[in-house]
N, C-alpha and C. Protein backbone atom coordinates (compact mmCIF):
# COMPACT_ATOMS: atom_id res chain seq x y z
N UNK A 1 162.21 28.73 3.27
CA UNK A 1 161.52 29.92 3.74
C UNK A 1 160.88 30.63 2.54
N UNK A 2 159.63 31.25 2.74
CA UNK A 2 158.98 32.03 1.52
C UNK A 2 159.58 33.35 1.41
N UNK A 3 159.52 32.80 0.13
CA UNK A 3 160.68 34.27 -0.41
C UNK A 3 159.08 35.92 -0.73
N UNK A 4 159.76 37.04 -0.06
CA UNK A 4 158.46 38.07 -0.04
C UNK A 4 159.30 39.11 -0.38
N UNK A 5 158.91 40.28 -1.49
CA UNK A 5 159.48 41.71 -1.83
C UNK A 5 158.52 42.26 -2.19
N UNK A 6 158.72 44.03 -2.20
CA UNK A 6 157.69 44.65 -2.00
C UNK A 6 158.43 46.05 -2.58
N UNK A 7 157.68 46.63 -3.39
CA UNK A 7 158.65 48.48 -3.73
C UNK A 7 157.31 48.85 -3.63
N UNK A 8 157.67 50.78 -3.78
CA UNK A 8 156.59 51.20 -3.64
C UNK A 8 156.39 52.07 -5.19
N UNK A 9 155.39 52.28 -5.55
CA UNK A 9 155.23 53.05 -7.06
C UNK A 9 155.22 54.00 -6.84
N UNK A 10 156.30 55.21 -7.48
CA UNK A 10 155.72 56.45 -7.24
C UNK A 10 156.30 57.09 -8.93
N UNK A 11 157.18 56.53 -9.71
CA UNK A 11 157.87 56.80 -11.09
C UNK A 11 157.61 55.88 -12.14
N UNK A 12 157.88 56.24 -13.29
CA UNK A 12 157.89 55.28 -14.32
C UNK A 12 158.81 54.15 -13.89
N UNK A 13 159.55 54.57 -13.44
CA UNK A 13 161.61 53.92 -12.95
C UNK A 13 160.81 52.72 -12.19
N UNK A 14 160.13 53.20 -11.55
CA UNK A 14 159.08 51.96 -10.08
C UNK A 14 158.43 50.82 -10.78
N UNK A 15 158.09 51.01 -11.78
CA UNK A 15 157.15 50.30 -13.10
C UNK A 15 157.62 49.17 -13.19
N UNK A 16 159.29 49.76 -13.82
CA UNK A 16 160.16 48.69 -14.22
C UNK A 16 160.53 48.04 -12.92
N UNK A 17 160.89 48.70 -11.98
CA UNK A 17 161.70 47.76 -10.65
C UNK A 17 160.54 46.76 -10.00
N UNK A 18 159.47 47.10 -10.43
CA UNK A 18 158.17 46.21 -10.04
C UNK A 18 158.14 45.16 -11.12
N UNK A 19 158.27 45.41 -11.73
CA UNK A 19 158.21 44.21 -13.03
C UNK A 19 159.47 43.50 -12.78
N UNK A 20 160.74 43.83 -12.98
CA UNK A 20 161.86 42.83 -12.92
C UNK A 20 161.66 42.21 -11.58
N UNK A 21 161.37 43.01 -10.24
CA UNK A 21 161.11 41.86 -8.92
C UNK A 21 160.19 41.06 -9.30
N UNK A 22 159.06 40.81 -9.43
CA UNK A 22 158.74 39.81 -9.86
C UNK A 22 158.82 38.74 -10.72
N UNK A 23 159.42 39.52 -12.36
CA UNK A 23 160.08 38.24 -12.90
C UNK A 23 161.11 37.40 -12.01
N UNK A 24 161.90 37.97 -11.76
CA UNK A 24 163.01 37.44 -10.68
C UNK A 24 162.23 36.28 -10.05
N UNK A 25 161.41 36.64 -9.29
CA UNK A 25 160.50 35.71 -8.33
C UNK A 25 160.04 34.93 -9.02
N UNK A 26 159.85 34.89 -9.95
CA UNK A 26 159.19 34.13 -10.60
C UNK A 26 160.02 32.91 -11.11
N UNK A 27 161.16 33.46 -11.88
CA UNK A 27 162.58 32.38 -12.05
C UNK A 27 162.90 31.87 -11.33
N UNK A 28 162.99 32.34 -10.23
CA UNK A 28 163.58 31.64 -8.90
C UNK A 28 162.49 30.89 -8.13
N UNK A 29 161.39 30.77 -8.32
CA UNK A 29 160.45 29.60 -8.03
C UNK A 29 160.27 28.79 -9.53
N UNK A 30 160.67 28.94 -10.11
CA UNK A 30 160.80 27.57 -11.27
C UNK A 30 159.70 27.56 -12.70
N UNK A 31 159.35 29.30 -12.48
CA UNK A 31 158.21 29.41 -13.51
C UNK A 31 159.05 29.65 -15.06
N UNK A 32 158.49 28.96 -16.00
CA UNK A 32 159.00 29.01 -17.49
C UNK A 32 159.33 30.36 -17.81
N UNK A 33 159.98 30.86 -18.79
CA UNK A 33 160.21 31.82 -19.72
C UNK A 33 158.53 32.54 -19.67
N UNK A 34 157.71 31.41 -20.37
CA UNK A 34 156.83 32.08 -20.34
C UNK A 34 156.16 32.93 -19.91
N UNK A 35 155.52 31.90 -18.91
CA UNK A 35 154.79 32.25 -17.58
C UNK A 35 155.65 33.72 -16.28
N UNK A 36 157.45 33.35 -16.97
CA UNK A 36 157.60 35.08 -16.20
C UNK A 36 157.54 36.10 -16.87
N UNK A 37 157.37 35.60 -18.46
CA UNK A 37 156.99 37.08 -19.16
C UNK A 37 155.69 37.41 -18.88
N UNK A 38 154.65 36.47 -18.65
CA UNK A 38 153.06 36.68 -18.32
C UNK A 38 152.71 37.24 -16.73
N UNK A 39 153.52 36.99 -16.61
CA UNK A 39 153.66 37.49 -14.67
C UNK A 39 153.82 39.12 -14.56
N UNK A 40 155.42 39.09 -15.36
CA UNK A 40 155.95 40.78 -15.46
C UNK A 40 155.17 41.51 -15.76
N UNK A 41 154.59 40.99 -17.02
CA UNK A 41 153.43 41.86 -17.76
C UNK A 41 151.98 42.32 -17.33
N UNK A 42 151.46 41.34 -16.22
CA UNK A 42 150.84 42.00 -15.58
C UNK A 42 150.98 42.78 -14.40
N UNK A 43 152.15 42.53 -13.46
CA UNK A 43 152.75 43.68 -12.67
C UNK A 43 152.80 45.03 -13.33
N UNK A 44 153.41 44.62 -14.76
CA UNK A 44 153.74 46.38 -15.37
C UNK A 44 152.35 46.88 -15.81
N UNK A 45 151.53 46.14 -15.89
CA UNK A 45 149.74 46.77 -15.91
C UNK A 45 149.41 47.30 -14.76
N UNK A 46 149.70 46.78 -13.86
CA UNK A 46 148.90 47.05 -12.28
C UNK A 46 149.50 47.97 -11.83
N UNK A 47 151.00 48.25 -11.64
CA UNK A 47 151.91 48.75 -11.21
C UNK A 47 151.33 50.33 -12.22
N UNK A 48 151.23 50.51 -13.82
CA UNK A 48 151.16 51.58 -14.43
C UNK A 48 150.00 52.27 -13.66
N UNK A 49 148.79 51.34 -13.39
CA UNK A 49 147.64 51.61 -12.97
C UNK A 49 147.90 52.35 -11.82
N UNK A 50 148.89 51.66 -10.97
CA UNK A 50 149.08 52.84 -9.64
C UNK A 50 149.60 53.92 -9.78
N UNK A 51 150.44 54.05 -10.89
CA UNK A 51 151.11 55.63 -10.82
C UNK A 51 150.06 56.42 -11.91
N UNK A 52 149.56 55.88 -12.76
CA UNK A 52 148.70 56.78 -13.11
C UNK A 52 147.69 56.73 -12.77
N UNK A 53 146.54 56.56 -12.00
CA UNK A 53 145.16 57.09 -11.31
C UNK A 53 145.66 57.18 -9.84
N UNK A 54 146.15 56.80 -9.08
CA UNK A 54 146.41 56.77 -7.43
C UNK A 54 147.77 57.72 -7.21
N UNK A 55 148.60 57.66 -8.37
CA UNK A 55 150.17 58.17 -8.23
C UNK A 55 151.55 57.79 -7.54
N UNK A 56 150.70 57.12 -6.52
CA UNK A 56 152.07 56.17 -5.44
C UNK A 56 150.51 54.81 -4.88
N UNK A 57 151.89 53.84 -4.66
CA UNK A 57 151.53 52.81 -4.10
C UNK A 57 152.40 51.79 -3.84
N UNK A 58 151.98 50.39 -3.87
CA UNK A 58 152.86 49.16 -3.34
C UNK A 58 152.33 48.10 -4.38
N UNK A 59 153.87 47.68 -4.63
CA UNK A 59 153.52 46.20 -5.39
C UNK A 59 154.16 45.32 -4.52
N UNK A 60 153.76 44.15 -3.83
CA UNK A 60 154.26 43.33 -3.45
C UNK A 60 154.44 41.94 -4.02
N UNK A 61 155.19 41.04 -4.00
CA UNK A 61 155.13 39.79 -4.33
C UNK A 61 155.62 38.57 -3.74
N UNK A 62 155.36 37.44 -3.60
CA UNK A 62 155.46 36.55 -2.43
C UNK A 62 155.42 35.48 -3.02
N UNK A 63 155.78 34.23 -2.41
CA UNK A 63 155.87 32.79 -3.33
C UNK A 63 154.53 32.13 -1.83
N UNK A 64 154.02 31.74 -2.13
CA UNK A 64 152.29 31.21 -2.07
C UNK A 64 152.80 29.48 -2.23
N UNK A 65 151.88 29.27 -1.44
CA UNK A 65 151.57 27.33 -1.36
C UNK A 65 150.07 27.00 -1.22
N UNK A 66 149.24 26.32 -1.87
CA UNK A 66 147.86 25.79 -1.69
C UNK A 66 147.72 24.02 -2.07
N UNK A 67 147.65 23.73 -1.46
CA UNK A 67 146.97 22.22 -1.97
C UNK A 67 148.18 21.56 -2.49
N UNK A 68 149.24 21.91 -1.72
CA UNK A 68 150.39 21.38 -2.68
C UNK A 68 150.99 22.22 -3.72
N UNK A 69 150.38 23.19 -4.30
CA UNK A 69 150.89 23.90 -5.22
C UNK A 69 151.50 24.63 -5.03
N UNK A 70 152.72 25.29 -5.47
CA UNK A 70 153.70 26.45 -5.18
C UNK A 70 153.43 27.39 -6.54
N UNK A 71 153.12 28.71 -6.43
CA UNK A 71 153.19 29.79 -6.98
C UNK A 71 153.21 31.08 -6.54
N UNK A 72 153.38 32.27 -6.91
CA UNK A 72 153.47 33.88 -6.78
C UNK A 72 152.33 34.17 -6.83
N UNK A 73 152.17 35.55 -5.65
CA UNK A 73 150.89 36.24 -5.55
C UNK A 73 151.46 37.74 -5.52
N UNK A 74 151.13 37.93 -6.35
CA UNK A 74 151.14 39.84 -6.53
C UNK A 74 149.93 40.56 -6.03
N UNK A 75 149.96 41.28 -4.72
CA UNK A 75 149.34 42.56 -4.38
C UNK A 75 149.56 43.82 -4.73
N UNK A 76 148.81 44.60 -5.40
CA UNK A 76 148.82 45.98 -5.47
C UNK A 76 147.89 46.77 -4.46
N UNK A 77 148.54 47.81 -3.83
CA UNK A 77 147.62 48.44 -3.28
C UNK A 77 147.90 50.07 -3.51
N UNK A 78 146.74 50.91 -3.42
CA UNK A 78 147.12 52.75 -3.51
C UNK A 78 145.66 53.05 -2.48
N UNK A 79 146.22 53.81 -2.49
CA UNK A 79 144.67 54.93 -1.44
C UNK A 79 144.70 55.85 -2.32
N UNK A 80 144.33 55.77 -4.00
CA UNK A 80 144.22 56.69 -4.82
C UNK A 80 142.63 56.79 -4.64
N UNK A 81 141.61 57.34 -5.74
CA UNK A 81 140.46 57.46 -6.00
C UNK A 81 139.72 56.11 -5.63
N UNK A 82 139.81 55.00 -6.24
CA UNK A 82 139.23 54.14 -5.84
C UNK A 82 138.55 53.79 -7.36
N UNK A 83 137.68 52.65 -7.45
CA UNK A 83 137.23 52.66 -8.80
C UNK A 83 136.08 52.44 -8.16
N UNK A 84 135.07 53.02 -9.19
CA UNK A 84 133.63 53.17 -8.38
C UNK A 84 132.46 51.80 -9.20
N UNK A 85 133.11 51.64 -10.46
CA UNK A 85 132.32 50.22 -10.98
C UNK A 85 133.19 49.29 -11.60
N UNK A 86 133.67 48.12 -10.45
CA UNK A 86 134.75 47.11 -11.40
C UNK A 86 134.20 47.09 -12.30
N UNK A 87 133.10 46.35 -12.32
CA UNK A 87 132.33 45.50 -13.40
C UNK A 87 132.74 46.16 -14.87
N UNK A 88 132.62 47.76 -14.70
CA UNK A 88 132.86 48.31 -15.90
C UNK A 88 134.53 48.46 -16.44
N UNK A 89 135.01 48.56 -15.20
CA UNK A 89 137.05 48.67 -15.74
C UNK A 89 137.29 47.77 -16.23
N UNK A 90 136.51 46.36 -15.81
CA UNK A 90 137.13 44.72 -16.38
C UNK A 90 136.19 44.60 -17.65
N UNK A 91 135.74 45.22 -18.41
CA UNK A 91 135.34 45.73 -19.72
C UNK A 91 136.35 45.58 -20.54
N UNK A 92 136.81 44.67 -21.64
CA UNK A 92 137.89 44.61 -22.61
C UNK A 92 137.43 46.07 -23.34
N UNK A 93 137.98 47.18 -23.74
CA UNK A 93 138.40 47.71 -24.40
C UNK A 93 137.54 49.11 -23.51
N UNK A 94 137.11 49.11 -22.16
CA UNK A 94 137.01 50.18 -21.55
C UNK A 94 138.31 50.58 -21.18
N UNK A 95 138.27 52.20 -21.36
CA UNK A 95 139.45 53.00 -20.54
C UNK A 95 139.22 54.24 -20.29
N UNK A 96 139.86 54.93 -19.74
CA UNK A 96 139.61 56.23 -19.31
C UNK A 96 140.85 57.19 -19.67
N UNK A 97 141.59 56.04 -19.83
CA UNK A 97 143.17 56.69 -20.26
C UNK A 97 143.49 57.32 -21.44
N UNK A 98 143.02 57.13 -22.53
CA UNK A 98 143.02 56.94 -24.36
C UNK A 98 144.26 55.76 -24.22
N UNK A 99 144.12 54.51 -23.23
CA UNK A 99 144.40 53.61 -23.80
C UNK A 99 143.73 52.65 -24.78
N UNK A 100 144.25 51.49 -24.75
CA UNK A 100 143.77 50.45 -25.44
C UNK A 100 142.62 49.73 -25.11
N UNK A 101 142.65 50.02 -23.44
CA UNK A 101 141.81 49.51 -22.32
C UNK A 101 142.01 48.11 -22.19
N UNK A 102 143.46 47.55 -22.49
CA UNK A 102 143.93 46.34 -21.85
C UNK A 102 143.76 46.13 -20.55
N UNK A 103 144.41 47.00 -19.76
CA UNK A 103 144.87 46.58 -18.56
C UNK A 103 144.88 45.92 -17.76
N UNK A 104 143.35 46.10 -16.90
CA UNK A 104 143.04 45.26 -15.92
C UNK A 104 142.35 44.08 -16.51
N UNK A 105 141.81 43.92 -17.32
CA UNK A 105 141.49 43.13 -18.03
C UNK A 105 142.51 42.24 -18.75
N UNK A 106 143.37 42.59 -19.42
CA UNK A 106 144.82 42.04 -19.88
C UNK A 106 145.21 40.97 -18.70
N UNK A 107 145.19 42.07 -17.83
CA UNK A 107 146.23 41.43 -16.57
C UNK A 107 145.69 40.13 -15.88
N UNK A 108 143.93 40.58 -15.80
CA UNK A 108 143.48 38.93 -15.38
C UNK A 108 143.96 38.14 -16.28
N UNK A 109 143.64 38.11 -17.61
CA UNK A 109 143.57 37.10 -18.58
C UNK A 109 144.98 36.47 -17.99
N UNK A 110 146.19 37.13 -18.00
CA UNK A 110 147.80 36.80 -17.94
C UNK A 110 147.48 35.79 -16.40
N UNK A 111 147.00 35.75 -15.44
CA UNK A 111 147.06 35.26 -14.15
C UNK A 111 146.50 34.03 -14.05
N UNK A 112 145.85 33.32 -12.91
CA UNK A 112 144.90 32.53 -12.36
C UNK A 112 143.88 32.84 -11.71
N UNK A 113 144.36 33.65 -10.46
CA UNK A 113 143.33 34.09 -9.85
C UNK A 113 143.63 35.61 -9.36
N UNK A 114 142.04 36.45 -9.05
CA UNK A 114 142.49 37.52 -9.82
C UNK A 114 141.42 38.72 -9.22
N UNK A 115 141.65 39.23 -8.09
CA UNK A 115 140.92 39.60 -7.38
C UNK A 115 141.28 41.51 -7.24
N UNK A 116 140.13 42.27 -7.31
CA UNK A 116 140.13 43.60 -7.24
C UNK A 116 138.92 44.00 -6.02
N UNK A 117 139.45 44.84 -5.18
CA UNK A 117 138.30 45.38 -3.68
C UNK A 117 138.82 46.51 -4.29
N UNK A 118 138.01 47.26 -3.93
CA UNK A 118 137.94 48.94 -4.04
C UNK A 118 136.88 49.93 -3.84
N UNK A 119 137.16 50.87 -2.97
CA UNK A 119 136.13 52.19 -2.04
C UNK A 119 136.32 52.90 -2.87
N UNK A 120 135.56 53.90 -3.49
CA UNK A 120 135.96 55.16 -3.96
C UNK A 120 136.32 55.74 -2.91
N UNK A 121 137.51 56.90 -3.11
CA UNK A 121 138.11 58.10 -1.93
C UNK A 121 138.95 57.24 -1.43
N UNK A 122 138.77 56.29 -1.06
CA UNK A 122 139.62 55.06 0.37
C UNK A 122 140.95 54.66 -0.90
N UNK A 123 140.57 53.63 -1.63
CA UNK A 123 142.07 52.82 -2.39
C UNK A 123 141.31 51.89 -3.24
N UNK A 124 142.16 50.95 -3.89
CA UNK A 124 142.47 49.82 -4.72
C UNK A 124 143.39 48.94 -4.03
N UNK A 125 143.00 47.88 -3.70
CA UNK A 125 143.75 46.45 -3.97
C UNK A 125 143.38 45.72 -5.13
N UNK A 126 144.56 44.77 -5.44
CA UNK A 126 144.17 43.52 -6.52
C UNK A 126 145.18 42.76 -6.21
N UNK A 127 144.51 41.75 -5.77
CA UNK A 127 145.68 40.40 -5.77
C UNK A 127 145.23 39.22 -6.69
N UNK A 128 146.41 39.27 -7.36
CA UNK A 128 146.31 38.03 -8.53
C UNK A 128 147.35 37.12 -8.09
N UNK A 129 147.30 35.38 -8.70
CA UNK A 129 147.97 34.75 -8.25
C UNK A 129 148.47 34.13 -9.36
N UNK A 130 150.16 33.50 -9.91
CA UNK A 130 149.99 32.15 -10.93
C UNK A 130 150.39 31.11 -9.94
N UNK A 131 149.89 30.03 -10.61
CA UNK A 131 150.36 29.05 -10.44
C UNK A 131 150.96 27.96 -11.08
N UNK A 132 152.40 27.70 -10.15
CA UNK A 132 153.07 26.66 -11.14
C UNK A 132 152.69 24.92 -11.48
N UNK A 133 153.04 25.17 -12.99
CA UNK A 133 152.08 23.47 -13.68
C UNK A 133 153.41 22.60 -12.73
């Protein structure tokens, strides 16, 4: 049976419990050391992203099958602001934060596939996927 968990972001505390569920998921479908530190690490991007511009939201994560392949798909979703030009957030070293302007950008690089919809006013989704070698 496909293994599926889901918290919702509303604390720093959420950050972390979003990041360890998915490493978890990730171990327990058979992904390397690596690949669950590359997993976590972009949950704890996406996940920061929801508590700071939206403030609450949902990280979910799920074990995925395609073509034979078995891997994890992480959804984020918020009905925060919305981002009004991907094109420009997935900008390596754009931010709005006085970050680094990793983030969303970081976080694709860490994934496979790597998808962001977003309304201004309405929300943010992004579902990214890995997949195991």
């Amino acid at each position: 049976m496909a293994q599926s968990k889901a918290t919702d972001i509303r604390s720093d505390l959420d950050i972390v419990i979003a990041r360890t569920m998915a490493r978890d998921m990730a171990k327990s479908l058979g992904f390397g050391a690596i690949d669950q530190a590359r997993i976590a690490t972009a949950v704890s991007e996406l996940a920061r992203n929801i508590f700071l511009y939206a403030n609450t939201g949902t990280v979910a994560v799920r074990e995925v099958e395609r073509n034979g392949r078995k891997g994890i798909e992480i959804v984020c979703n918020d009905q925060g602001p919305g981002i009004a030009d991907i094109d420009t957030v997935m900008q390596d070293g754009y931010t709005t934060s006085r970050g680094m302007g990793m983030g969303l950008p970081g976080a694709k690089r860490l994934m496979d596939d790597f998808v962001i919809e977003s309304q201004p006013n309405i929300g943010t989704k992004v579902t990214c996927r890995k997949w195991r070698m």
